[in-house]
Protein backbone atom coordinates (compact mmCIF):
# COMPACT_ATOMS: atom_id res chain seq x y z
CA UNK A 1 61.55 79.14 140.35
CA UNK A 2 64.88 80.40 139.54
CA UNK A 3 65.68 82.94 136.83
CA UNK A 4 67.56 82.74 133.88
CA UNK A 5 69.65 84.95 132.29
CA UNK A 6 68.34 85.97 128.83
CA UNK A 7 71.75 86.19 126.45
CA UNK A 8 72.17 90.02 125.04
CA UNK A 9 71.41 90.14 121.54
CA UNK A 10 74.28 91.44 119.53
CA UNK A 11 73.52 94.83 118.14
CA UNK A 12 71.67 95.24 115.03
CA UNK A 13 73.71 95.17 111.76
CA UNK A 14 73.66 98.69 109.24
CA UNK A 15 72.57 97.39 105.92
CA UNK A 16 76.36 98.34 104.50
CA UNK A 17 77.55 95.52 106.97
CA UNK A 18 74.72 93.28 105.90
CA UNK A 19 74.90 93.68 102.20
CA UNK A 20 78.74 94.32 101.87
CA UNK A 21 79.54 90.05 101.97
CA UNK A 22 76.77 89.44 99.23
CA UNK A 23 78.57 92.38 97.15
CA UNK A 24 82.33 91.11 97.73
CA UNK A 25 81.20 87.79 96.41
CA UNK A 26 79.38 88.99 93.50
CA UNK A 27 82.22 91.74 92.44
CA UNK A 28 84.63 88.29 92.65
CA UNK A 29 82.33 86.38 90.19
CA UNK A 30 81.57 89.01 87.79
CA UNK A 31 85.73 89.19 87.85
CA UNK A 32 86.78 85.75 87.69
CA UNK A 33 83.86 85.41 84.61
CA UNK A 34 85.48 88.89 82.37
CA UNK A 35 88.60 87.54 82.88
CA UNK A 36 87.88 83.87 81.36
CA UNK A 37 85.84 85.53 78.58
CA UNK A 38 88.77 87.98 77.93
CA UNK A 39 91.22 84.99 77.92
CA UNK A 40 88.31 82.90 75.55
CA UNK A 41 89.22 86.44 73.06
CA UNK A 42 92.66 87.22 73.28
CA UNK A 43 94.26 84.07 74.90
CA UNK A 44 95.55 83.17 78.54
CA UNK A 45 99.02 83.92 77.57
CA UNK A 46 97.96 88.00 76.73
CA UNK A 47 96.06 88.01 79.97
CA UNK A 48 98.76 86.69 82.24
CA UNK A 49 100.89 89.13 80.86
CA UNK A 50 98.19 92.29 81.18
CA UNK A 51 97.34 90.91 85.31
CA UNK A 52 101.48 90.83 85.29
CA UNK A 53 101.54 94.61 83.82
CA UNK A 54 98.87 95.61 86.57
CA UNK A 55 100.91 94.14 89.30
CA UNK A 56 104.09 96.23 88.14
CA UNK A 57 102.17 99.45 87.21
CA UNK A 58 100.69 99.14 91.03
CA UNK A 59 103.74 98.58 92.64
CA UNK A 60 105.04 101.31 90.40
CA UNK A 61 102.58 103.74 91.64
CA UNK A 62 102.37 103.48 95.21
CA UNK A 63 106.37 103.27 95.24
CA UNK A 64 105.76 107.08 93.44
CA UNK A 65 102.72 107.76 95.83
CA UNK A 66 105.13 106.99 98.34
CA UNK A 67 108.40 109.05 97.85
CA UNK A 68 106.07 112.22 96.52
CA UNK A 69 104.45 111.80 100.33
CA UNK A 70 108.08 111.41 102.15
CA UNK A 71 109.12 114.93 99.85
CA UNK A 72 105.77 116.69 100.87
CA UNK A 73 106.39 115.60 104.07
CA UNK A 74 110.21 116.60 104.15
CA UNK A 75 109.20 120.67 102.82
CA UNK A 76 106.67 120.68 105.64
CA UNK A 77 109.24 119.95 108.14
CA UNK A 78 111.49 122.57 106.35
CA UNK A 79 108.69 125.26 105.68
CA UNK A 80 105.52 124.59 107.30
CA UNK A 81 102.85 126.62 106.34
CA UNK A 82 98.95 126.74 107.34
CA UNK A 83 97.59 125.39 103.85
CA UNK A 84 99.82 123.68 101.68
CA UNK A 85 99.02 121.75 98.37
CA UNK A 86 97.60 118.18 98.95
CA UNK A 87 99.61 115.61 97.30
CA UNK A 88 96.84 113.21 96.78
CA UNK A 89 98.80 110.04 97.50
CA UNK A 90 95.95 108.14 99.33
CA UNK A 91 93.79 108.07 96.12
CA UNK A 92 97.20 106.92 93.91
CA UNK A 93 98.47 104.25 96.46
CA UNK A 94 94.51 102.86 96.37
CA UNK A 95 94.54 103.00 92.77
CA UNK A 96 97.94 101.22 93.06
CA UNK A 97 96.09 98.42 95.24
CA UNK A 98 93.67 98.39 93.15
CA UNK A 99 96.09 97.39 89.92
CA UNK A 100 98.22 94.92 91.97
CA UNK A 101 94.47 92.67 92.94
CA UNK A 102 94.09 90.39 89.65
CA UNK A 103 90.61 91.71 87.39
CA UNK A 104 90.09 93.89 85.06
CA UNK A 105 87.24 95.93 87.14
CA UNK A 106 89.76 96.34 89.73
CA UNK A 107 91.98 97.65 86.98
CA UNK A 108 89.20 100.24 85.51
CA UNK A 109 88.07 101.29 89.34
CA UNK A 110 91.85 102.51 89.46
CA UNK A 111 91.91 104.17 86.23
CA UNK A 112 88.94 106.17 87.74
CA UNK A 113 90.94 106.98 90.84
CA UNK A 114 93.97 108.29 88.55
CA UNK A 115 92.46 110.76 86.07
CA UNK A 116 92.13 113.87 87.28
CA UNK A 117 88.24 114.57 86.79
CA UNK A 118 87.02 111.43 88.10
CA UNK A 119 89.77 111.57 90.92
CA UNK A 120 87.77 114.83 91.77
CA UNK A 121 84.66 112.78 92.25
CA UNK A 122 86.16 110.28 94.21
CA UNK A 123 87.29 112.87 96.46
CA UNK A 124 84.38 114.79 96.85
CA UNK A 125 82.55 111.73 97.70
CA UNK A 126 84.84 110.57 100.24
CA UNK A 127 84.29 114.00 101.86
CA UNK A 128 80.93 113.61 101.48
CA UNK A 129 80.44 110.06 103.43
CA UNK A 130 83.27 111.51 105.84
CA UNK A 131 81.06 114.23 106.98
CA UNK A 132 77.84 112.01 107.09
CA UNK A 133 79.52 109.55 109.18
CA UNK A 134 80.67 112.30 111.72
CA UNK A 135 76.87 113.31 111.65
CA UNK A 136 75.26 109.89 112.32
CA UNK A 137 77.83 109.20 114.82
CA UNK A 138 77.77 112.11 118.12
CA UNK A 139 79.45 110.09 120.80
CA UNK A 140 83.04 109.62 120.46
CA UNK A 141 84.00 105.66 120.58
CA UNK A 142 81.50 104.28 118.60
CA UNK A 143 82.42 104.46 115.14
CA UNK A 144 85.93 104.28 114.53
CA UNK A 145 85.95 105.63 111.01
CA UNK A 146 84.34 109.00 112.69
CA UNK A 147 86.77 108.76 115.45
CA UNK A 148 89.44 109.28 112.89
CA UNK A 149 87.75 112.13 110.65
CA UNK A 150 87.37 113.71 114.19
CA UNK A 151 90.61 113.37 115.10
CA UNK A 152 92.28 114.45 111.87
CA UNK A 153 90.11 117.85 111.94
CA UNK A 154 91.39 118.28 114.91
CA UNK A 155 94.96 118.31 113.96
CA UNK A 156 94.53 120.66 111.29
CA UNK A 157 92.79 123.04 113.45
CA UNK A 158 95.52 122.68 116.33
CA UNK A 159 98.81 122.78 113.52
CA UNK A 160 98.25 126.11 111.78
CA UNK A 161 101.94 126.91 112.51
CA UNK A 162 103.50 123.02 113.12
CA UNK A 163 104.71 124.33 116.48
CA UNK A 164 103.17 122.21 119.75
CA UNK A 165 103.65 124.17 123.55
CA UNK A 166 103.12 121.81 126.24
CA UNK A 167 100.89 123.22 129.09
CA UNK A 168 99.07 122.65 132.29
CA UNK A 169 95.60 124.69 132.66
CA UNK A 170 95.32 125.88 136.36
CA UNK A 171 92.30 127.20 137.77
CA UNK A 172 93.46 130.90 139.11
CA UNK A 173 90.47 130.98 141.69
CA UNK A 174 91.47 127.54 142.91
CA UNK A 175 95.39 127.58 142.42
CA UNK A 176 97.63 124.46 142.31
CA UNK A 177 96.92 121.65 144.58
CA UNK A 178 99.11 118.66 145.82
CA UNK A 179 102.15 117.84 147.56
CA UNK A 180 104.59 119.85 145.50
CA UNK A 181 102.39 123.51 146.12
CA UNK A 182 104.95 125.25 147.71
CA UNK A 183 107.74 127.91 146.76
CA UNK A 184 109.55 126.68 144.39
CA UNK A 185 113.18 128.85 143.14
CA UNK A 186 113.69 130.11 140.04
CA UNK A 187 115.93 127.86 138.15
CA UNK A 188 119.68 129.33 137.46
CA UNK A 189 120.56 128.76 134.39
């Protein structure tokens, strides 16, 4: 009697994975159906030319999102200092996404991302599921979204000053070990 191998079953699903298809399609229906009934109201012509207005407002704001990071980014290089002021582009180039896709809920979910009060909320809850999914997730490598919260906090703990000093750790009990342990001169400079 010979043995088969039993093939692995593919790890179980979260119920975000699961459910996030079934709410994709349905956030593409309820779209496609606000924007016929808005074009049934006010005509396809108007709505053609309020999708075309997203599109340019987008591309509008994520061009801005994107030169106010490159000057933020430029004074840090000039002056860097421990805590400066965010500049908050992430949320604006999202909401900037979020104008350029076609719909009119994609156009109110970025309106939400660009006022100020309810751009507080969004950021408080994406610090919120940032530090959940660093607690769910202990072992390094096995969610990549943690991986990257991880690795961010660990650049602003290591870049209080901007300034990096390369360095070997030795072991002072031990010493160096290897082929090039020897005396070495002092270099002349």
């Amino acid at each position: 009697m010979t043995q088969q191998a039993t093939p692995a079953r593919p790890a179980p699903r979260g119920r975000l994975r699961r459910v996030l298809p079934l709410l994709i399609t349905a956030w593409l229906v309820l779209e496609i159906w606000i924007l016929v009934q808005v074009a049934s109201a006010i005509g396809a012509f108007a709505v053609l030319m309020l999708l075309l207005a997203g599109v340019l407002t987008g591309g509008w704001l994520i061009k801005r999102a994107g030169l106010r990071a490159f000057s933020a980014a430029v004074e840090q290089s000039r002056d860097p200092k421990p805590q400066q002021a965010q500049t908050g582009t992430s949320l604006t180039v999202l909401a900037g996404l979020l104008l350029i896709i076609p719909g009119f809920l994609s156009d109110l979910l970025a309106l939400t991302l660009l006022l100020p009060p309810t751009r507080a909320l969004w950021r408080a809850g994406g610090r919120r599921a940032a530090g959940a999914a660093l607690r769910r997730s202990p072992v390094a490598g096995t969610d990549p979204f943690a991986d990257a919260v991880r690795l961010q906090e660990q650049l602003r703990i290591h870049r209080p000053d901007g300034k990096v000093v390369q360095g070997e750790v030795v072991d002072p009990a031990q010493g160096p070990q290897g082929p090039e342990t020897g005396y070495r001169p002092p270099i002349a400079g």
